[in-house]
C-alpha atoms as a PDB file:
ATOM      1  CA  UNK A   1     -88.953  43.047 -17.953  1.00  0.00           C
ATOM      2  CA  UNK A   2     -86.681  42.028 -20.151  1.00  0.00           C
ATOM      3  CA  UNK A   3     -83.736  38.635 -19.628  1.00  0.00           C
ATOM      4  CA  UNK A   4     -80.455  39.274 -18.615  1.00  0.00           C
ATOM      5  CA  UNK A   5     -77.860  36.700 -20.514  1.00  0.00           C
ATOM      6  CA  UNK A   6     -74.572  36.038 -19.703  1.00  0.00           C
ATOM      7  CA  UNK A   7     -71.646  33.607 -20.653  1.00  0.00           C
ATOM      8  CA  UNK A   8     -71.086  30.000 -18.413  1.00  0.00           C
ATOM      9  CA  UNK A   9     -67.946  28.317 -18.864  1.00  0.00           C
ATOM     10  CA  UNK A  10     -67.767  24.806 -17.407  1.00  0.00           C
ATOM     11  CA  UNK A  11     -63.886  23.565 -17.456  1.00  0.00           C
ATOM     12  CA  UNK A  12     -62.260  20.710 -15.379  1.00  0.00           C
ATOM     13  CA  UNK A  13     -65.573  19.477 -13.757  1.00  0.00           C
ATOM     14  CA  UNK A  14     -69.046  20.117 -14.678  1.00  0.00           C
ATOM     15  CA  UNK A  15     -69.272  21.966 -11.413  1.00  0.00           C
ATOM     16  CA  UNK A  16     -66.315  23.819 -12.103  1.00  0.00           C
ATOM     17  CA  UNK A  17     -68.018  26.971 -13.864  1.00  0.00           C
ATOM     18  CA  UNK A  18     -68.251  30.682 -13.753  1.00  0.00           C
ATOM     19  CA  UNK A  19     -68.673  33.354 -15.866  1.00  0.00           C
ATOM     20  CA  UNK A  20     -65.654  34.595 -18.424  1.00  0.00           C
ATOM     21  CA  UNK A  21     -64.728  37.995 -19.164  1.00  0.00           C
ATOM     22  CA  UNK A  22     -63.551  36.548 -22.726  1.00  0.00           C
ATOM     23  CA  UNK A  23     -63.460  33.227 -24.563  1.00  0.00           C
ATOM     24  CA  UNK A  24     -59.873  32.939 -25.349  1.00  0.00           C
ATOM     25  CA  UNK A  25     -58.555  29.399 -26.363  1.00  0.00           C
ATOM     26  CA  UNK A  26     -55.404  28.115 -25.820  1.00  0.00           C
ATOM     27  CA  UNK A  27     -53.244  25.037 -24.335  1.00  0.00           C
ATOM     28  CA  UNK A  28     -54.949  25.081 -20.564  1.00  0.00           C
ATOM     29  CA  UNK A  29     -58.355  24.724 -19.411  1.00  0.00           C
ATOM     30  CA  UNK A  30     -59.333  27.857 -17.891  1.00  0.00           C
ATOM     31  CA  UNK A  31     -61.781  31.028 -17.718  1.00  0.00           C
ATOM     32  CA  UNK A  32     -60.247  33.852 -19.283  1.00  0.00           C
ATOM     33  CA  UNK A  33     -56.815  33.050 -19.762  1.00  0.00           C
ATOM     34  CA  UNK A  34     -54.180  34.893 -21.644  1.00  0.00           C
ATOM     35  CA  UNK A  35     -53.646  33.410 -24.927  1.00  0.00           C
ATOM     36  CA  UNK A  36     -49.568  34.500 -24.928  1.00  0.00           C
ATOM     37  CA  UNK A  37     -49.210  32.477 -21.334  1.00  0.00           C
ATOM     38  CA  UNK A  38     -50.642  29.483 -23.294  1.00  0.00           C
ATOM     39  CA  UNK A  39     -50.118  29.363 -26.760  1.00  0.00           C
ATOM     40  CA  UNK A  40     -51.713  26.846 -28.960  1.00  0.00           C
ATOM     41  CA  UNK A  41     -48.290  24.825 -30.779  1.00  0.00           C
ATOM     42  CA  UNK A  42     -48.748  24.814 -34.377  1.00  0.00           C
ATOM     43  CA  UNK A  43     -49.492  21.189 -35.105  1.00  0.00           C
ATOM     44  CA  UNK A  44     -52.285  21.029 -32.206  1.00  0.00           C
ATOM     45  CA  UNK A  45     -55.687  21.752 -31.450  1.00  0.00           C
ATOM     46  CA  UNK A  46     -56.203  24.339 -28.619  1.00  0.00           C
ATOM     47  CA  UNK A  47     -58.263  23.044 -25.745  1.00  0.00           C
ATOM     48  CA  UNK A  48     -62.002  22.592 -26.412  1.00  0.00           C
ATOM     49  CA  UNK A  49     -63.820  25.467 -24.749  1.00  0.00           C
ATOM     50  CA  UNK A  50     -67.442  24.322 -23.256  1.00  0.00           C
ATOM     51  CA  UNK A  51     -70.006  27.302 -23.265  1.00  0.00           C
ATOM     52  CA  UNK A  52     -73.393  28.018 -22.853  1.00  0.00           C
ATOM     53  CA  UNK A  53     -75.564  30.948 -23.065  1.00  0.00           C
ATOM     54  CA  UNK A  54     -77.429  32.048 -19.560  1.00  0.00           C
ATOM     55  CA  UNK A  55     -80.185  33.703 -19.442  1.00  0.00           C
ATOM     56  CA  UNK A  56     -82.540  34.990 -15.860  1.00  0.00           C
ATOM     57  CA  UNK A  57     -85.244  37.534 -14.674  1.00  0.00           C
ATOM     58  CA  UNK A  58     -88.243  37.959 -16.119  1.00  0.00           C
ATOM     59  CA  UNK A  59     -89.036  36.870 -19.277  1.00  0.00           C
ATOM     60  CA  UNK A  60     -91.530  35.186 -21.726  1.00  0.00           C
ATOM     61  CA  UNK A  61     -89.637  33.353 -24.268  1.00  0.00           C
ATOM     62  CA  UNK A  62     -86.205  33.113 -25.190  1.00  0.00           C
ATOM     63  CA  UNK A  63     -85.729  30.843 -28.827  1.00  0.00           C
ATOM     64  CA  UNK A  64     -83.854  30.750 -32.515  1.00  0.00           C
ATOM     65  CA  UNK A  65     -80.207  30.690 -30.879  1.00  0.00           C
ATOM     66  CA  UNK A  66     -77.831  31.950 -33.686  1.00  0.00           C
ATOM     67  CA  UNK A  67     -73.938  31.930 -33.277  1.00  0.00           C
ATOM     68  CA  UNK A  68     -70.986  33.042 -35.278  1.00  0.00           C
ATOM     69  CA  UNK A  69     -68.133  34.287 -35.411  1.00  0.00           C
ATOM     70  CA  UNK A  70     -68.521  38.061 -36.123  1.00  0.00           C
ATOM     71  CA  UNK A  71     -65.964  41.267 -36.449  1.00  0.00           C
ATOM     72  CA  UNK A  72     -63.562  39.523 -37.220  1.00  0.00           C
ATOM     73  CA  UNK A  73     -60.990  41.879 -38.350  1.00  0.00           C
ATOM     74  CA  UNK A  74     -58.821  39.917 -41.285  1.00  0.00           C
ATOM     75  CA  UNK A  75     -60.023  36.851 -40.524  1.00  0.00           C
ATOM     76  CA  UNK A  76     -57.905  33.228 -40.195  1.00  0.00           C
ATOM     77  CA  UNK A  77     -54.358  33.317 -40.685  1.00  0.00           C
ATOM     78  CA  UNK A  78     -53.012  30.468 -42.794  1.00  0.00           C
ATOM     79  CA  UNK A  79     -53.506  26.988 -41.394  1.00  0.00           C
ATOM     80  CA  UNK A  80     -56.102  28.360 -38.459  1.00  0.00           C
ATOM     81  CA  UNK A  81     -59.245  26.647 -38.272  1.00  0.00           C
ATOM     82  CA  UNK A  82     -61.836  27.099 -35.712  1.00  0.00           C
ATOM     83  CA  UNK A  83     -64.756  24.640 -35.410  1.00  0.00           C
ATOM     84  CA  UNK A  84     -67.871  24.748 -33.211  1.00  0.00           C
ATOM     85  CA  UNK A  85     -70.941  22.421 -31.796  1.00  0.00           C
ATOM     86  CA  UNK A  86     -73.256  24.014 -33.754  1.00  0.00           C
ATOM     87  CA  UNK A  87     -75.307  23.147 -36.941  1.00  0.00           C
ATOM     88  CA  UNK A  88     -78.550  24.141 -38.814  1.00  0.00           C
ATOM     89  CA  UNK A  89     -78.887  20.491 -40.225  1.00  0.00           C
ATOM     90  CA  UNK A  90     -78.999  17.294 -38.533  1.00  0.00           C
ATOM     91  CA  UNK A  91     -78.052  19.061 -35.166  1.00  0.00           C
ATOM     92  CA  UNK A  92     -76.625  17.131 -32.717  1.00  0.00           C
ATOM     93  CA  UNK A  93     -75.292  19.529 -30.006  1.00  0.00           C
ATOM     94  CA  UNK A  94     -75.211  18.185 -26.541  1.00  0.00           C
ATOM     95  CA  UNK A  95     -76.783  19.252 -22.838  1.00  0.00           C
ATOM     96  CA  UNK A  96     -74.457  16.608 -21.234  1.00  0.00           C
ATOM     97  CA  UNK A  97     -71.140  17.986 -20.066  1.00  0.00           C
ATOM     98  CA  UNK A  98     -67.599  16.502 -20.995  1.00  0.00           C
ATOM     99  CA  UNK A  99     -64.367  17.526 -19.934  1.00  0.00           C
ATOM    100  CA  UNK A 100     -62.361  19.640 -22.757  1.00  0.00           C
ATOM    101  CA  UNK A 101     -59.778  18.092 -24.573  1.00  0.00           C
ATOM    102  CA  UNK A 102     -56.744  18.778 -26.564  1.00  0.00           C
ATOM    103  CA  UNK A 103     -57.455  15.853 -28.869  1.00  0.00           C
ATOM    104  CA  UNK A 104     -59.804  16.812 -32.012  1.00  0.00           C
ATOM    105  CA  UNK A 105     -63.209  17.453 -29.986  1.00  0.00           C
ATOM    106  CA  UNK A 106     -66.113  15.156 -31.717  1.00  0.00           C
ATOM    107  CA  UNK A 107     -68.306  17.742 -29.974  1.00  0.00           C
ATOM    108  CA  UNK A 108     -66.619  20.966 -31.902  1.00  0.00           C
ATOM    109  CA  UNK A 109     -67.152  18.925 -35.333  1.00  0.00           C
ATOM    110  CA  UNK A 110     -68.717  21.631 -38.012  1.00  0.00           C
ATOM    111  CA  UNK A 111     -66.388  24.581 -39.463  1.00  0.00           C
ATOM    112  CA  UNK A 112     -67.114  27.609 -36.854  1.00  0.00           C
ATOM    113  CA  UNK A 113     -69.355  30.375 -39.191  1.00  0.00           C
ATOM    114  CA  UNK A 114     -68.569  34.046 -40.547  1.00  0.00           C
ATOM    115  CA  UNK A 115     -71.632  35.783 -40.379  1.00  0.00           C
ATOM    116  CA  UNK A 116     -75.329  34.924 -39.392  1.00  0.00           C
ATOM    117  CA  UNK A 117     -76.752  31.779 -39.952  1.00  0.00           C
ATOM    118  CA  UNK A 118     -80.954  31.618 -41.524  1.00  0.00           C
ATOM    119  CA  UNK A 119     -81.922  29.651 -38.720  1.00  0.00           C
ATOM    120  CA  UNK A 120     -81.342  28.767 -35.071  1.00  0.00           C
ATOM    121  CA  UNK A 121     -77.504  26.892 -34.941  1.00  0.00           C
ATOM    122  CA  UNK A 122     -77.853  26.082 -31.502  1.00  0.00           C
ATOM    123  CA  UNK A 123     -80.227  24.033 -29.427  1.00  0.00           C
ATOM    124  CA  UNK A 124     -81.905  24.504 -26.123  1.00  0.00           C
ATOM    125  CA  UNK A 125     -83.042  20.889 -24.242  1.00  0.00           C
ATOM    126  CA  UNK A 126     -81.376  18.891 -27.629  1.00  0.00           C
ATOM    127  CA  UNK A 127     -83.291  21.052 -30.065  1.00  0.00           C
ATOM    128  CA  UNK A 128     -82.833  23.764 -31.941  1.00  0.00           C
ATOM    129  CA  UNK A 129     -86.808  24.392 -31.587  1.00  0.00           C
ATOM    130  CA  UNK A 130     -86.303  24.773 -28.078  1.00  0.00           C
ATOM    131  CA  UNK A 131     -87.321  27.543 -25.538  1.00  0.00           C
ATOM    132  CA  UNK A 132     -86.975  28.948 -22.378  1.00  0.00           C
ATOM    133  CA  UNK A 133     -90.121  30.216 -20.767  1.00  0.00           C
ATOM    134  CA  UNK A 134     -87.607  30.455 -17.607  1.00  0.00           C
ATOM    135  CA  UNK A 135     -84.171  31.218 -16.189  1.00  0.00           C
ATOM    136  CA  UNK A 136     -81.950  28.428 -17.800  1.00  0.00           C
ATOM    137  CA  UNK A 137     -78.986  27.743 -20.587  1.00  0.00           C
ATOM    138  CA  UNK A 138     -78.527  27.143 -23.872  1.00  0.00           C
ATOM    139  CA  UNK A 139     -77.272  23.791 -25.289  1.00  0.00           C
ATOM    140  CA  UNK A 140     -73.000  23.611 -24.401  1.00  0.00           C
ATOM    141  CA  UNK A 141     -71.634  25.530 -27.118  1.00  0.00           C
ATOM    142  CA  UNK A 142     -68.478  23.759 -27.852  1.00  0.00           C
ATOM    143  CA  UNK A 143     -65.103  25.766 -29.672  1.00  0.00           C
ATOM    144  CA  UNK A 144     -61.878  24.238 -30.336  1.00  0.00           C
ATOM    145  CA  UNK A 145     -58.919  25.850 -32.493  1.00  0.00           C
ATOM    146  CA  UNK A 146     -57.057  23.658 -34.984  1.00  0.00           C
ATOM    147  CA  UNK A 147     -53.566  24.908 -35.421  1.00  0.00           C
ATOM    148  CA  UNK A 148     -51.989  23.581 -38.332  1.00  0.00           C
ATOM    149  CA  UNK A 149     -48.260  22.391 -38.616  1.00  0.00           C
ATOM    150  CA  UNK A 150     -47.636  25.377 -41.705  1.00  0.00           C
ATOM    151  CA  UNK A 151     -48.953  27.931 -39.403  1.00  0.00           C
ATOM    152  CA  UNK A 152     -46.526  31.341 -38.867  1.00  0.00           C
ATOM    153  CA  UNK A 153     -45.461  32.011 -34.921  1.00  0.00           C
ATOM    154  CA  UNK A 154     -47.292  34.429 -33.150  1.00  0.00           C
ATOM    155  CA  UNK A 155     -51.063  35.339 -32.757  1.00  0.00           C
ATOM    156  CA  UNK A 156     -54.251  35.070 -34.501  1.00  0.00           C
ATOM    157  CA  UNK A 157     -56.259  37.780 -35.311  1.00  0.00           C
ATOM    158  CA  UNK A 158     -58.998  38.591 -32.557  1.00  0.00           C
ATOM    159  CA  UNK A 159     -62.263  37.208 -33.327  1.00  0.00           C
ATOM    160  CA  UNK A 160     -65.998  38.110 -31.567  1.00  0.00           C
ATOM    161  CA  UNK A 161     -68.409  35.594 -31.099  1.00  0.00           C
ATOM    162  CA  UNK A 162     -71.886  36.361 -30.965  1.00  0.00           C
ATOM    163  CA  UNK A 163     -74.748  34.589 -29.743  1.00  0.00           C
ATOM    164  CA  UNK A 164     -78.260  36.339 -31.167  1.00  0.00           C
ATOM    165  CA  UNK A 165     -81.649  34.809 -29.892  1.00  0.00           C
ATOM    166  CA  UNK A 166     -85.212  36.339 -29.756  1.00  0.00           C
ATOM    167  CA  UNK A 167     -87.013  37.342 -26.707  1.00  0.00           C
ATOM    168  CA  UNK A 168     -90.627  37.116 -27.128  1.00  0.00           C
END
C-alpha cells in the first residue's frame, strides 16, 4: 500500500492547523486565503506561511524531501522575492512551531528554489537524513514573500510548489 500525503498548515497557534486547498501568502494568517482580500504592500514581507508535508497509511519508508518552486509561469516580477526554510547545506530547518510573522522570518532565511534541488532540502526529526517508517510530518516548511518598495501594483505571477520525496 502505498502513503497518502497531504499539506498541514499551522497558523495562530500550533494547534490551530488544517489542511489548505492552496498556499497563498499575503497580509493575514490564514488557510487558503485570497491573495486580492489581503494584499502584500509593496515595502513588506507577506506573512510567514508554516507548512509541513503529511504523510499516513501504510508505508515502508518515506525520505530525500525535495522542494521548489516549480511551473512557474514568468517567474518573479521586479522587486518579488520569495524565501523558504529549506537548505541542502548546513540545514537548520526547525520541528518546533512559531507563530508567523510579518517581520523578515529568521526561519524563511535561504532564497526559495526554481527547479529541483540534488539532494534532500528539507528535514524530517532536524535532519535531512531523516525517515518516516510511520504516519508523521515533515520538518515545518517555512515561506515568506518579500515585497519590495519598487514593486508595480497588482499581482504576482502564480507559482506551484512541489514537495518530491521517495517512498521505499
Amino acid at each position: 500500500m502505498a502513503a497518502t500525503f497531504s499539506w498541514v498548515e499551522y497558523n495562530a497557534t500550533a494547534g490551530d492547523t488544517g489542511v489548505p486547498t492552496n498556499l497563498n501568502l499575503g497580509s493575514t494568517n490564514a488557510r487558503d486565503l485570497a491573495p486580492t482580500t489581503y494584499p502584500i504592500t509593496a515595502g513588506t514581507y507577506s506573512y510567514s506561511k508554516w507548512v509541513v508535508g503529511n504523510w499516513s497509511g501504510s508505508f515502508t519508508r518515506v525520505e530525500n524531501l525535495k522542494f521548489w518552486c516549480s511551473a512557474s509561469g514568468t517567474g518573479y516580477v521586479t522587486d518579488e522575492i520569495l524565501n523558504f526554510s529549506g537548505t541542502t547545506s548546513s540545514y537548520d530547518g526547525t520541528d518546533t512551531y512559531s507563530t508567523p510573522t510579518t517581520n523578515a522570518d529568521s526561519q524563511a532565511d535561504n532564497a526559495l528554489v526554481f527547479s529541483e534541488p540534488g539532494s534532500a532540502n528539507i528535514g524530517i526529526g532536524g535532519s535531512l537524513t531523516g525517515s518516516l517508517e510511520a504516519a508523521g510530518e515533515s520538518d515545518f516548511i517555512v515561506i515568506q514573500a518579500s515585497i519590495d518598495s519598487g514593486a508595480s501594483p497588482g499581482a504576482t505571477q502564480t507559482k506551484t510548489f512541489t514537495l518530491q520525496y521517495d517512498e521505499v
